[in-house]
Protein backbone atom coordinates (compact mmCIF):
# COMPACT_ATOMS: atom_id res chain seq x y z
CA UNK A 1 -64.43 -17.16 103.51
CA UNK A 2 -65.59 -19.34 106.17
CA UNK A 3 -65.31 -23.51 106.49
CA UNK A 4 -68.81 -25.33 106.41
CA UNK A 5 -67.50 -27.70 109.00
CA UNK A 6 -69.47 -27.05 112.68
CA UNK A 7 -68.21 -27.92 116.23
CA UNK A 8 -70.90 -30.62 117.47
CA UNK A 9 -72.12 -29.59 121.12
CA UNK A 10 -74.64 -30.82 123.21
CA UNK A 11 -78.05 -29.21 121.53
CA UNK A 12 -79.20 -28.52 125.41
CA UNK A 13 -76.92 -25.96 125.83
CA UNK A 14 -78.72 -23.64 123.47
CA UNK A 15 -81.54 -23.59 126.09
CA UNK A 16 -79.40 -21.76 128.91
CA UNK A 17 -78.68 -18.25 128.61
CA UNK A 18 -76.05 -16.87 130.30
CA UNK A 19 -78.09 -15.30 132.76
CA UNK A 20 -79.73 -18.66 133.80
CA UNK A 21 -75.75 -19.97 134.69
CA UNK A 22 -75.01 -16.71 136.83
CA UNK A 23 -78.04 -17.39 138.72
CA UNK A 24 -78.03 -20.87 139.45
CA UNK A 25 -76.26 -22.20 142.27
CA UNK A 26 -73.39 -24.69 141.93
CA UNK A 27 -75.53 -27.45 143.47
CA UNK A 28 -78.17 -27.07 140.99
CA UNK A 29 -75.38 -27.33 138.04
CA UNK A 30 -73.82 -30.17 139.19
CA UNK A 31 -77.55 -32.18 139.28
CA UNK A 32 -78.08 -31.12 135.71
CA UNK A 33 -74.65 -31.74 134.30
CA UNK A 34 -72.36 -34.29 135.93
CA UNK A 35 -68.93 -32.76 135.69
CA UNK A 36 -65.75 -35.33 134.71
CA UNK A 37 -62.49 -35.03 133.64
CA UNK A 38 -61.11 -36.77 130.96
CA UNK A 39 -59.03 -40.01 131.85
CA UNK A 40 -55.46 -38.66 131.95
CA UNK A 41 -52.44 -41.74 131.10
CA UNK A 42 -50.23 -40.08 133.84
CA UNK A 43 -49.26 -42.73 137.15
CA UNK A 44 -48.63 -39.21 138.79
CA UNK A 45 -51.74 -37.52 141.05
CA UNK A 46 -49.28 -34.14 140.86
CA UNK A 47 -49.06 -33.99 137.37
CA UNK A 48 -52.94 -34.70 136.81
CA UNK A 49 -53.55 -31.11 139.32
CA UNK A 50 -50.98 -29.77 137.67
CA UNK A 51 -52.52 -30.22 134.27
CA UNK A 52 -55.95 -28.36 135.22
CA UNK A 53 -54.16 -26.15 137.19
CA UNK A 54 -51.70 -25.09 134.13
CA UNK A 55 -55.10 -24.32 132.38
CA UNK A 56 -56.50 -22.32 134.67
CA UNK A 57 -53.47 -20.25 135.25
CA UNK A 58 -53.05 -19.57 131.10
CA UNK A 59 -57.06 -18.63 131.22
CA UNK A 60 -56.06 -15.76 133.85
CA UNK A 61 -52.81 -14.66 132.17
CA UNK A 62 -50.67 -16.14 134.23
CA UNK A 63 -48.49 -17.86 131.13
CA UNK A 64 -45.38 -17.93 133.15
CA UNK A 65 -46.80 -19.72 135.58
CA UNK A 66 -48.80 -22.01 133.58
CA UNK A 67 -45.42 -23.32 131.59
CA UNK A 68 -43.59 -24.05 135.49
CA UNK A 69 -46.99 -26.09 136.14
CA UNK A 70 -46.84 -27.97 132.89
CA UNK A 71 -42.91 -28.14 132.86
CA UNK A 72 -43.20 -29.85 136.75
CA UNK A 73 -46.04 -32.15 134.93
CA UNK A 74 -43.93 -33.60 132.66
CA UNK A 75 -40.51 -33.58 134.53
CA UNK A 76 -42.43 -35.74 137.35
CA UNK A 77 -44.27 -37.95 134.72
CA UNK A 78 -42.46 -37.66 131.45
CA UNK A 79 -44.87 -40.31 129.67
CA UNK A 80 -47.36 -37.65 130.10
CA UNK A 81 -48.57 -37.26 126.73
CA UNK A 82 -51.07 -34.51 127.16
CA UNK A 83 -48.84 -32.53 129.20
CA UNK A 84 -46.53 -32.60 126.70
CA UNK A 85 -48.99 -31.64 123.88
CA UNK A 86 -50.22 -28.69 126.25
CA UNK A 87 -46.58 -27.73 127.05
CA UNK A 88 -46.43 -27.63 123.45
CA UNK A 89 -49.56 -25.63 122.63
CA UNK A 90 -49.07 -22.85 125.06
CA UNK A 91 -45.16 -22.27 124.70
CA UNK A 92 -43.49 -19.37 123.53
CA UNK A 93 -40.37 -20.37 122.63
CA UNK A 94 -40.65 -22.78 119.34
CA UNK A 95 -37.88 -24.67 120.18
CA UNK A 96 -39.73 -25.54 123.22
CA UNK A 97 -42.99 -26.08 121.47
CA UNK A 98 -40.98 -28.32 118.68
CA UNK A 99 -39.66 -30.68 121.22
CA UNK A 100 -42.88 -31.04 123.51
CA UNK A 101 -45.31 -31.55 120.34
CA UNK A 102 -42.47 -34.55 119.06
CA UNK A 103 -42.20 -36.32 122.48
CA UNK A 104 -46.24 -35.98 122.74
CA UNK A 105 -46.69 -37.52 119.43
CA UNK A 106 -44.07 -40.64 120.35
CA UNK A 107 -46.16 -41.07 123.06
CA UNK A 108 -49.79 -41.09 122.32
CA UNK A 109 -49.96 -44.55 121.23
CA UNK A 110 -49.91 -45.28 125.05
CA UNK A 111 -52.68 -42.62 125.77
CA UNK A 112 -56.18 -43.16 126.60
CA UNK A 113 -58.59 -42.46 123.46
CA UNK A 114 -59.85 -39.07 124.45
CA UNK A 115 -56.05 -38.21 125.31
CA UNK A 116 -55.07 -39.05 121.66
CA UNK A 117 -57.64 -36.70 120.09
CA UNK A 118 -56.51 -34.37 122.61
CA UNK A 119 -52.43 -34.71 121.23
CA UNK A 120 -53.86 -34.86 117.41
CA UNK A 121 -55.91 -31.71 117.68
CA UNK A 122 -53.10 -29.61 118.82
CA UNK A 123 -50.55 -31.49 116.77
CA UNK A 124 -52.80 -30.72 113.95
CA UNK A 125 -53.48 -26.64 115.25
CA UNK A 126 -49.66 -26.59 115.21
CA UNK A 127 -49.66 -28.07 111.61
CA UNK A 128 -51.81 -25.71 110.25
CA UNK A 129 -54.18 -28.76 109.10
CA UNK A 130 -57.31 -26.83 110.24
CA UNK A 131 -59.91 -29.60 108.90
CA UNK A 132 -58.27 -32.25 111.36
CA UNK A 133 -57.99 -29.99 113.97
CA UNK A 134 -62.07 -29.78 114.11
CA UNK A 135 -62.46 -32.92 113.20
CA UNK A 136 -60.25 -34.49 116.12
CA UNK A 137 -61.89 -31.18 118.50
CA UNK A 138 -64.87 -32.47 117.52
CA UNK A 139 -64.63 -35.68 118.58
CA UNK A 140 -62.91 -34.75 122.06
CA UNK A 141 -65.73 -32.92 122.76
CA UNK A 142 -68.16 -35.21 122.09
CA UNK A 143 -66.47 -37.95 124.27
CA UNK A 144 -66.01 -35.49 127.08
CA UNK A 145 -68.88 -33.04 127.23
CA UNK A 146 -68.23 -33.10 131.08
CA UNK A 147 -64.95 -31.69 130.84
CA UNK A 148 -64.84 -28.32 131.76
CA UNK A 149 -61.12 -28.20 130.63
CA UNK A 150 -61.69 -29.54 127.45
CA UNK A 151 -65.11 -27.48 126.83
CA UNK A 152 -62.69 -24.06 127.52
CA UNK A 153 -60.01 -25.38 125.67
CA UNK A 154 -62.19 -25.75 122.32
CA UNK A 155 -64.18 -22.61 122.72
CA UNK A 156 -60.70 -20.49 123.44
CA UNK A 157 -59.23 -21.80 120.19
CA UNK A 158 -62.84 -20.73 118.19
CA UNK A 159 -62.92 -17.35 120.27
CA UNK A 160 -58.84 -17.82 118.70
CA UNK A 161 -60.16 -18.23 115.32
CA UNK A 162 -63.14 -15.37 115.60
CA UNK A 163 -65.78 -18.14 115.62
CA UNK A 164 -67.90 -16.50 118.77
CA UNK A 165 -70.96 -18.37 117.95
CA UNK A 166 -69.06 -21.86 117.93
CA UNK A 167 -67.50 -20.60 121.14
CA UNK A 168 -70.37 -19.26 123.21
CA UNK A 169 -72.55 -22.70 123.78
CA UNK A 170 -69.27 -24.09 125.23
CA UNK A 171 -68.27 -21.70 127.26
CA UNK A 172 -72.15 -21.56 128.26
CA UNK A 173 -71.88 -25.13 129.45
CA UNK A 174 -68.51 -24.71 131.10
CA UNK A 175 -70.71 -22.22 133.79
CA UNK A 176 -73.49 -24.85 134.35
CA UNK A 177 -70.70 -27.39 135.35
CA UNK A 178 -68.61 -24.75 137.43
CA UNK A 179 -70.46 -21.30 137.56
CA UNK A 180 -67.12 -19.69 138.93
CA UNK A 181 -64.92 -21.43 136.43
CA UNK A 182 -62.95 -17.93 135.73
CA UNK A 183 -61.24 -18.62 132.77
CA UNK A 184 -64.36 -18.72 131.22
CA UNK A 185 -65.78 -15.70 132.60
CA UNK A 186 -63.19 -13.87 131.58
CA UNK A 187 -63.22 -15.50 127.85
CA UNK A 188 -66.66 -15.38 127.40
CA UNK A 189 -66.82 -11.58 128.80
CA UNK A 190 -64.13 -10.69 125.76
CA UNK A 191 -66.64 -12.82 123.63
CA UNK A 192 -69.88 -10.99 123.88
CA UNK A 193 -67.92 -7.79 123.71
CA UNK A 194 -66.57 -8.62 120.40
CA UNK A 195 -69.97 -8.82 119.30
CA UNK A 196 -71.03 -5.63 120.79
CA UNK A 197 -72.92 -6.73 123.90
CA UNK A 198 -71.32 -5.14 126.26
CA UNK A 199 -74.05 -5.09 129.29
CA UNK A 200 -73.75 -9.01 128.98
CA UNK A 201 -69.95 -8.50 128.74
CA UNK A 202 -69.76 -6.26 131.48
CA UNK A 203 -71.77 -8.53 134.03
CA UNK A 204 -69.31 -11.19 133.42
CA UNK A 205 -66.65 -9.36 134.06
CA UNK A 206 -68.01 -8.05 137.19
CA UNK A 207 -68.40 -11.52 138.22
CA UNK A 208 -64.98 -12.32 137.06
CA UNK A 209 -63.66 -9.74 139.31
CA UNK A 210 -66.06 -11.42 142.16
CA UNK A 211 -64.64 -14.76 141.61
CA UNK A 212 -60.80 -13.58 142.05
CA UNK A 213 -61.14 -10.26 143.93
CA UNK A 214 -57.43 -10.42 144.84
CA UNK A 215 -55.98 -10.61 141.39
CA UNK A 216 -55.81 -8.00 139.11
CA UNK A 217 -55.87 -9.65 135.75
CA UNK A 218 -59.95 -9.67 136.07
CA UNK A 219 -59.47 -5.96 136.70
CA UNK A 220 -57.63 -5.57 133.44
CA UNK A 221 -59.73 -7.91 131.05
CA UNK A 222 -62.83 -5.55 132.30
CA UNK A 223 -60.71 -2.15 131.55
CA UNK A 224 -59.43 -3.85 128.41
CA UNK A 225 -62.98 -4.39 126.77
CA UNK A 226 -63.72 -1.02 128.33
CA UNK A 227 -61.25 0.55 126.14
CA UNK A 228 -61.96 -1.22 122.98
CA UNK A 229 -65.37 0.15 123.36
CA UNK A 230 -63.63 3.60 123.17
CA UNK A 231 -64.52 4.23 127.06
CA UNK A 232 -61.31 5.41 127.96
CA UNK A 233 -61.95 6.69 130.94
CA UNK A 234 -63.48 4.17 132.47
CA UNK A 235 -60.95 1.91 131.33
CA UNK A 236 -58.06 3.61 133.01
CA UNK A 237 -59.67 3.56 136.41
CA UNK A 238 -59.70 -0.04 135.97
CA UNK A 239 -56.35 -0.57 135.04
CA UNK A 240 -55.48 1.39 137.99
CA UNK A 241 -57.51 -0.92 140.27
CA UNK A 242 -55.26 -4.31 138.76
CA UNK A 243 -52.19 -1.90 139.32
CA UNK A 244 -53.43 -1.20 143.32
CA UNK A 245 -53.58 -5.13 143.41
CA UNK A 246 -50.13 -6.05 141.67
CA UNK A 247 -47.78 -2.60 140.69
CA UNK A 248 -45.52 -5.60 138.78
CA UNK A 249 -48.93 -6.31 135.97
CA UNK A 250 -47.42 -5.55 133.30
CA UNK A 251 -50.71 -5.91 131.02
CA UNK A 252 -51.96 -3.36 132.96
CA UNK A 253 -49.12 -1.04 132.79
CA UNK A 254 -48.76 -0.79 129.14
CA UNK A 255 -52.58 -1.06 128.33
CA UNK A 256 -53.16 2.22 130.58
CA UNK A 257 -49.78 3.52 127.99
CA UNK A 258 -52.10 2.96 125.34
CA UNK A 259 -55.03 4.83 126.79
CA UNK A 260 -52.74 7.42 127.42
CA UNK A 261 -51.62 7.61 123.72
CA UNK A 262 -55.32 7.44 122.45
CA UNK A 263 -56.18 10.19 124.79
CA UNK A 264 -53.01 12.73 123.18
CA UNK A 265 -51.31 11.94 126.29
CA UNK A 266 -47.47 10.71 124.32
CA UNK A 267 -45.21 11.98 126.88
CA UNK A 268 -47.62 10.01 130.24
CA UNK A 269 -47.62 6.97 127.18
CA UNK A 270 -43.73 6.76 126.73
CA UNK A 271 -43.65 6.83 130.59
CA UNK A 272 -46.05 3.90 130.87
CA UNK A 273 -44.88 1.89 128.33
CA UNK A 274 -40.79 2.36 129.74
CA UNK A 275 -42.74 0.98 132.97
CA UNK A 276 -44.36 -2.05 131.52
CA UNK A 277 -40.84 -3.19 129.91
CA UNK A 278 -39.51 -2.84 133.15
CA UNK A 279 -42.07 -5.33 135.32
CA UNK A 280 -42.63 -7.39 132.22
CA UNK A 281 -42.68 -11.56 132.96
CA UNK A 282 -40.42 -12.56 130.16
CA UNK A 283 -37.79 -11.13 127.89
CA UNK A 284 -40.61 -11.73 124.98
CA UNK A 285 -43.23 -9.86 126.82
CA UNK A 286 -40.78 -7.01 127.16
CA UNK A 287 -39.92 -6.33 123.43
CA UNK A 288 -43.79 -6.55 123.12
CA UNK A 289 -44.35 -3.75 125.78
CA UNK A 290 -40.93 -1.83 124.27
CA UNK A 291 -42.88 -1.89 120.68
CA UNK A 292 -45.11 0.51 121.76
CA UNK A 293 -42.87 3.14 121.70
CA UNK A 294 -41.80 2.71 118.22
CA UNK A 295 -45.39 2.77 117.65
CA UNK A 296 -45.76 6.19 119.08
CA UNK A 297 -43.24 7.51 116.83
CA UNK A 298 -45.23 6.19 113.87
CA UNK A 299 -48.15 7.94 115.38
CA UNK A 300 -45.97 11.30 115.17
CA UNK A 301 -44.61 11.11 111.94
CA UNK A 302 -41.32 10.44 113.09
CA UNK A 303 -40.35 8.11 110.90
CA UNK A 304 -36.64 7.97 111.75
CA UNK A 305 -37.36 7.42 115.29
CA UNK A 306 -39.65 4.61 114.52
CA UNK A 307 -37.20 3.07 112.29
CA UNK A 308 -34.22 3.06 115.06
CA UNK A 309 -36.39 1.84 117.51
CA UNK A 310 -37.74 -1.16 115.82
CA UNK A 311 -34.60 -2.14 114.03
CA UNK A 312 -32.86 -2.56 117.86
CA UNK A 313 -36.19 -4.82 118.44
CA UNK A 314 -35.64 -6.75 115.39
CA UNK A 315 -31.59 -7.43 116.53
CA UNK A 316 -32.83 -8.54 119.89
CA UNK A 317 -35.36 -10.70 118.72
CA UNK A 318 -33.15 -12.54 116.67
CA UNK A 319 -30.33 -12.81 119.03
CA UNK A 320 -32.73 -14.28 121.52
CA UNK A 321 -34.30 -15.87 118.72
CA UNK A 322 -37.83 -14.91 118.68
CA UNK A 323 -37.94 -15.68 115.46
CA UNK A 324 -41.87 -14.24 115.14
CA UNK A 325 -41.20 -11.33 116.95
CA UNK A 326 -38.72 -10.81 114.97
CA UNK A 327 -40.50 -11.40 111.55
CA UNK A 328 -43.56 -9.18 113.10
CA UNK A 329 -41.01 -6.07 113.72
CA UNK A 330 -39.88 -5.67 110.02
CA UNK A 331 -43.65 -6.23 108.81
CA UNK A 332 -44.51 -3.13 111.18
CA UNK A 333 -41.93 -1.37 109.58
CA UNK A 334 -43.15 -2.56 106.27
CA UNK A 335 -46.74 -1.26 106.48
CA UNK A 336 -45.52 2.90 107.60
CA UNK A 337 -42.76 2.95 105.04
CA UNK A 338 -43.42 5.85 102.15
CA UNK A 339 -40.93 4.07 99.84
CA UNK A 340 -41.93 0.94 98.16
CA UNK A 341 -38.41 -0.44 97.89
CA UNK A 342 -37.87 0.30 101.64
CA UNK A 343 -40.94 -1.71 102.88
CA UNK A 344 -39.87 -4.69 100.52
CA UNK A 345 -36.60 -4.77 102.16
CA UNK A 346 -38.18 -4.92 105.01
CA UNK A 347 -41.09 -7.99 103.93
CA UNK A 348 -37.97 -9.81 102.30
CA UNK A 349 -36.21 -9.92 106.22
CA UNK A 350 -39.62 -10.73 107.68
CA UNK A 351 -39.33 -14.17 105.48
CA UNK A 352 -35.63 -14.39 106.49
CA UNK A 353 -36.83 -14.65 110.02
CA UNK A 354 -39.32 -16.87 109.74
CA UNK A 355 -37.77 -19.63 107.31
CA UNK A 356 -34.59 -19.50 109.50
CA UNK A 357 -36.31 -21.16 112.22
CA UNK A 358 -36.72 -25.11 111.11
CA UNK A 359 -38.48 -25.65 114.60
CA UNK A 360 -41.63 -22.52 114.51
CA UNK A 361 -45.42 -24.03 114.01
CA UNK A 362 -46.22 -24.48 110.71
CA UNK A 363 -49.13 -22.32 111.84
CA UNK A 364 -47.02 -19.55 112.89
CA UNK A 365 -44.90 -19.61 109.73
CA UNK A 366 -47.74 -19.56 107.39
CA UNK A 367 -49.88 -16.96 108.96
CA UNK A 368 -47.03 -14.74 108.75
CA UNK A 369 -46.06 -15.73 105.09
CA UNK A 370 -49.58 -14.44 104.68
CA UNK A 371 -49.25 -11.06 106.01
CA UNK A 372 -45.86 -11.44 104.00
CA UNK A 373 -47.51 -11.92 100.63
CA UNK A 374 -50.35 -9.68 101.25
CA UNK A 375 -48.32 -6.66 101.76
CA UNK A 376 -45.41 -7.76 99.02
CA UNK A 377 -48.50 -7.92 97.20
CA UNK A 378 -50.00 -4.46 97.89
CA UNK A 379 -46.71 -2.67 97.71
CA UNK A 380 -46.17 -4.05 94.07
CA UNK A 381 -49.37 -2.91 92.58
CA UNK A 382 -48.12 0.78 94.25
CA UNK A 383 -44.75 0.22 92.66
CA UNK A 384 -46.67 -0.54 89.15
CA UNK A 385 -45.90 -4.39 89.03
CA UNK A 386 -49.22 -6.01 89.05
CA UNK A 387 -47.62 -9.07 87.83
CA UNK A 388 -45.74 -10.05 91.34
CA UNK A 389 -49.21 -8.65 93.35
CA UNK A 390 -50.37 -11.96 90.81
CA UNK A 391 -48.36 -14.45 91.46
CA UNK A 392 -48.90 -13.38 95.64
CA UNK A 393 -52.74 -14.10 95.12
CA UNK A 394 -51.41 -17.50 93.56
CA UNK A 395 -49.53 -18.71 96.03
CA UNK A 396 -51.76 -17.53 99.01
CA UNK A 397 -54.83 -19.31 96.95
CA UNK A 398 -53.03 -22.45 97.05
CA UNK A 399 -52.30 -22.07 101.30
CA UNK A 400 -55.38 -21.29 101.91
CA UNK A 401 -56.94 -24.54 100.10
CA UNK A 402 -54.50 -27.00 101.51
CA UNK A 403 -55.37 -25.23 104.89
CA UNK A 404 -58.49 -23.30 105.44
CA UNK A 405 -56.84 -21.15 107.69
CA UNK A 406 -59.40 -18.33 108.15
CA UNK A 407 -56.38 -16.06 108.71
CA UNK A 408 -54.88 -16.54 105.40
CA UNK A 409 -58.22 -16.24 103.62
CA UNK A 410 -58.64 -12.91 104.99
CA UNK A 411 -55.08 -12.17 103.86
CA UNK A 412 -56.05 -13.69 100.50
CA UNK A 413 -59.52 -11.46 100.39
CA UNK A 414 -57.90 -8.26 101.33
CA UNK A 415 -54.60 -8.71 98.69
CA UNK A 416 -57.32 -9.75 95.86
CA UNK A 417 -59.74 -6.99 96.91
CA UNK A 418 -56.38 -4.32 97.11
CA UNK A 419 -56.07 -5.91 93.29
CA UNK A 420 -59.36 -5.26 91.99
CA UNK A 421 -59.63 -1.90 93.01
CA UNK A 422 -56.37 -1.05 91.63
CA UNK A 423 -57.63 -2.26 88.09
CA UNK A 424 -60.86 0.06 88.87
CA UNK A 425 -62.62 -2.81 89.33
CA UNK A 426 -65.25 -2.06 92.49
CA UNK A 427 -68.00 -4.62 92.22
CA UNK A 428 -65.88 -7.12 92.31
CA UNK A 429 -63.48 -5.64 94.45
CA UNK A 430 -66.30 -5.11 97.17
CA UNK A 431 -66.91 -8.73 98.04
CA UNK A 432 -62.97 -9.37 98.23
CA UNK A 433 -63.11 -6.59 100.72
CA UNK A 434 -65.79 -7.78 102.74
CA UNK A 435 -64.53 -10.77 103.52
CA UNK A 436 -61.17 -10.09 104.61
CA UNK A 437 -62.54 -9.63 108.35
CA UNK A 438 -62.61 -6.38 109.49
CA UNK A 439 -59.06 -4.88 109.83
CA UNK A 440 -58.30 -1.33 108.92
CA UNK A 441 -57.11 -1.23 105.82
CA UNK A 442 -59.60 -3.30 104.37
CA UNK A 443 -61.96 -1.20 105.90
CA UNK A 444 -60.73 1.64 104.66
CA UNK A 445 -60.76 0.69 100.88
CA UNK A 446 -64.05 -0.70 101.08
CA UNK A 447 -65.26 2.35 102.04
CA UNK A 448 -63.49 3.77 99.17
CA UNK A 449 -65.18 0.97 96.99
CA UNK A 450 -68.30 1.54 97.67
CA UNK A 451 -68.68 5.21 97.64
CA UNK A 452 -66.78 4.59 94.18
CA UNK A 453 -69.71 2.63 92.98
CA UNK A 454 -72.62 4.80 94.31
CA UNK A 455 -72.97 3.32 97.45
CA UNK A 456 -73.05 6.13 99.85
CA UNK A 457 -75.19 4.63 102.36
CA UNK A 458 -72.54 1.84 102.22
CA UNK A 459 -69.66 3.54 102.25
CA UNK A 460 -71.00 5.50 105.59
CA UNK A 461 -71.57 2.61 107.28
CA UNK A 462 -68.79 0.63 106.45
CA UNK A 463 -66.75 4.35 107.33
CA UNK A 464 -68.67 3.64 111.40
CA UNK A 465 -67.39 0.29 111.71
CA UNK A 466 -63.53 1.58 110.68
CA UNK A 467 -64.05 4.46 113.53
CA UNK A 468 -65.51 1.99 116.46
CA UNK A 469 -62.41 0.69 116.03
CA UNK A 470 -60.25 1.40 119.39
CA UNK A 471 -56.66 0.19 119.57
CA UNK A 472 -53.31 1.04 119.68
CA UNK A 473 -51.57 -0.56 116.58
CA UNK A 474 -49.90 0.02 113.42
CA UNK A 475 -52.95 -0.20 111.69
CA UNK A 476 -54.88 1.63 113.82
CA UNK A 477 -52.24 4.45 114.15
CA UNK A 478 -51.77 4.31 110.10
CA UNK A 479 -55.71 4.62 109.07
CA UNK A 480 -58.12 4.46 112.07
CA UNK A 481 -56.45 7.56 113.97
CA UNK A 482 -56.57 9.63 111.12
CA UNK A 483 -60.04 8.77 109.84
CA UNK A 484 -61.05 9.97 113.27
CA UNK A 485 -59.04 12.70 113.01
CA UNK A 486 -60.56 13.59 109.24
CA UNK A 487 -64.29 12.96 110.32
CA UNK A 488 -63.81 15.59 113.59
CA UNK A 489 -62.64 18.14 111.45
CA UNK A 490 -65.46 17.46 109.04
CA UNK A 491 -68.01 17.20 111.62
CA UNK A 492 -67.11 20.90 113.01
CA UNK A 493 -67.11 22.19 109.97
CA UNK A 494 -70.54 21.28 109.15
């Protein structure tokens, strides 16, 4: 289900393909489209660089970094309101988050007017109040059209939400008003390939890697979009190229584990992946990398293994208290359990995590609750109790219409659709189905659905879109892999 409300943009931008911004010089932009930042309430000149700066070093993966800028920001101005709010929007640690978002908020009486928009659209992103966070994006947007921070900023969060065409004719204007703005290139690159045009895609990534030929992380986006394409190959040499650059890149390190693991290579995988863990940035980013390994188990059947290995991620997520990562560890256990009771253990300490932490985004806590109730839901109709997969749709119904979080309404879609077909109900369950986005499972069933109802044609295509799927995760490993795996054997048998 998707909101009615639209992102007003400057209708000129529509005119100006990307290929008109890669071939106009920056002279020629800056006549057409006067570039200005947005009046910043800071008496510092450091914190205002280090603002723009903190930006640009999220947009090219550099999160580490960008929290020291935006930490320094606010330590050497600590009236700055929308370095708080951005302190707040791009850390990791809730606690963190909690405390930036509250001292933003006591300050943005004191801001400038496009500054408070700027604090109430995150504070309401945070809040999970999704119709005030476009309303107040809106209205930033449309006070600061020459902002190229701003313009990125709102079409990251749509690209966030899998609104591309919302995103594109901002990040399209970001290049008239810098043409080598590369946190754009590289956004906009991941854009178009999400939508399947990858000779667009690829060009911006090749300028990407123009713009920064030093740094690797260009190197990895372009390998990264390579491999969800399914071009492995490719994809690897260009992981190797970010590694030649930086052997400490972690992205780069584990994402050539996962072509590895996609390519039957487990033992070079494992190896990658121990790698990754070992140069990650943070202790977060290392139980990320260290996940993959309890993935591969999954992706063996050894259950057991998987089990140990994401129970000791769980305990060290809590103890550091990554409350999330946490919470996401027991719903990965959840989804490749064969016993019902088992995987509700496991949902029930996924909510543990997640309501023990007074401090995560309300964002974060629902979104989870929604994978939460989806599966609790799911696993109940299995277990022959269709009243609790009921009162699941209930409560995520109600969510989703105080929030119109897109992410909950696919949740919501997929659990109803999961519902329907259980009560042999495919016409109606197909709609459900299509609407929960596209992940795996739902893909899956809907191919089900449809072939159930006659729809062969259907069911085919719908069976193409679940194998152009290329990644390495639980859902992937639990129902892409071995579609693939099913249609192979079928096609050499034919």
């Amino acid at each position: 289900m998707k909101r009615g409300l639209s992102l007003v943009v400057v209708v000129l931008v529509g005119f100006f393909p990307t290929r008109f911004c890669a071939q106009s010089s920056p002279n020629v932009v800056k006549q057409m489209h006067v570039a200005e930042q947005m009046r910043l309430t800071t008496k510092s000149d450091h914190a205002h660089e280090l603002f723009g700066q903190a930006i640009i070093l999220s947009g090219n993966y550099r999160l580490d970094e960008c929290l020291k800028s935006l930490r320094s920001a606010v330590s050497g101005d600590p009236d700055f309101a929308a370095g708080w709010s951005l302190l707040a929007y791009f850390a990791t640690d809730s606690h963190e988050a909690a405390d930036a978002l509250a001292r933003a908020q006591s300050l943005v009486a004191k801001s400038s007017p496009s500054e408070m928009l700027f604090v109430r659209w995150i504070g309401a992103v945070k809040h999970n109040d999704q119709i005030a966070a476009i309303s107040n994006l809106n209205d930033l947007v449309r006070r600061e059209s020459g902002d190229k921070f701003v313009l990125y900023l709102a079409g990251r969060w749509f690209v966030d939400q899998r609104n591309q065409q919302r995103a594109i004719p901002l990040f399209e204007r970001v290049l008239m008003l810098d043409a080598e703005f590369t946190p754009v290139l590289n956004r906009l690159g991941y854009t178009y390939a999400a939508m399947g045009d990858m000779p667009r895609a690829e060009a911006l990534m090749q300028r990407y890697i123009a713009a920064i030929p030093t740094d690797p992380n260009p190197e990895d986006s372009y390998g990264d979009i390579l491999f969800k394409a399914g071009r492995y190959d490719e994809a690897r040499a260009h992981f190797e190229s970010a590694l030649k650059k930086d052997p400490a890149f972690g992205p780069s390190q584990h994402e050539l584990g996962d072509v590895f693991a996609l390519s039957g290579k487990q033992d070079e995988a494992r190896e990658a992946y121990r790698k990754s863990a070992l140069v990650a940035a943070n202790p977060r980013r290392n139980l990320e990398y260290r996940s993959s390994i309890g993935l591969m188990y999954v992706r063996q059947s050894q259950f057991l293994l998987a089990n140990l290995e994401y129970s000791a991620l769980a305990a060290e997520a809590k103890l550091k208290k990554f409350t999330d990562l946490e919470a996401a560890f027991h719903e990965a256990m959840a989804l490749y359990q064969t016993d019902d009771l088992e995987a509700m253990k496991h949902l029930d300490a996924a909510e543990d995590a997640i309501r023990s932490d007074a401090d995560l985004a309300a964002v974060t806590r629902d979104e989870h609750m929604a994978v939460i109730r989806r599966w609790r839901g799911v696993r109940s109709l299995h277990a022959g109790n269709p009243a609790m997969a009921d009162v699941c749709i209930r409560v995520m119904r109600q969510k989703y219409e105080s929030t119109e979080n897109d992410f909950i309404g696919d949740q919501l879609h997929a659990l109803r659709g999961a519902w329907l077909v259980e009560q042999h109900k495919v016409s109606e369950a197909i709609p459900e189905l299509e609407q929960a986005s596209d992940d795996a499972f739902s893909l899956d069933l809907l191919a089900r659905a449809k072939r159930e109802s006659g729809d062969a044609a259907g069911a085919d295509s719908t069976l193409r879109q679940l194998l152009a799927i290329h990644a390495s995760t639980i859902d992937s490993v639990l129902i892409v892999e071995p579609a693939r795996q099913k249609s192979a054997v079928a096609a050499a048998t034919r």
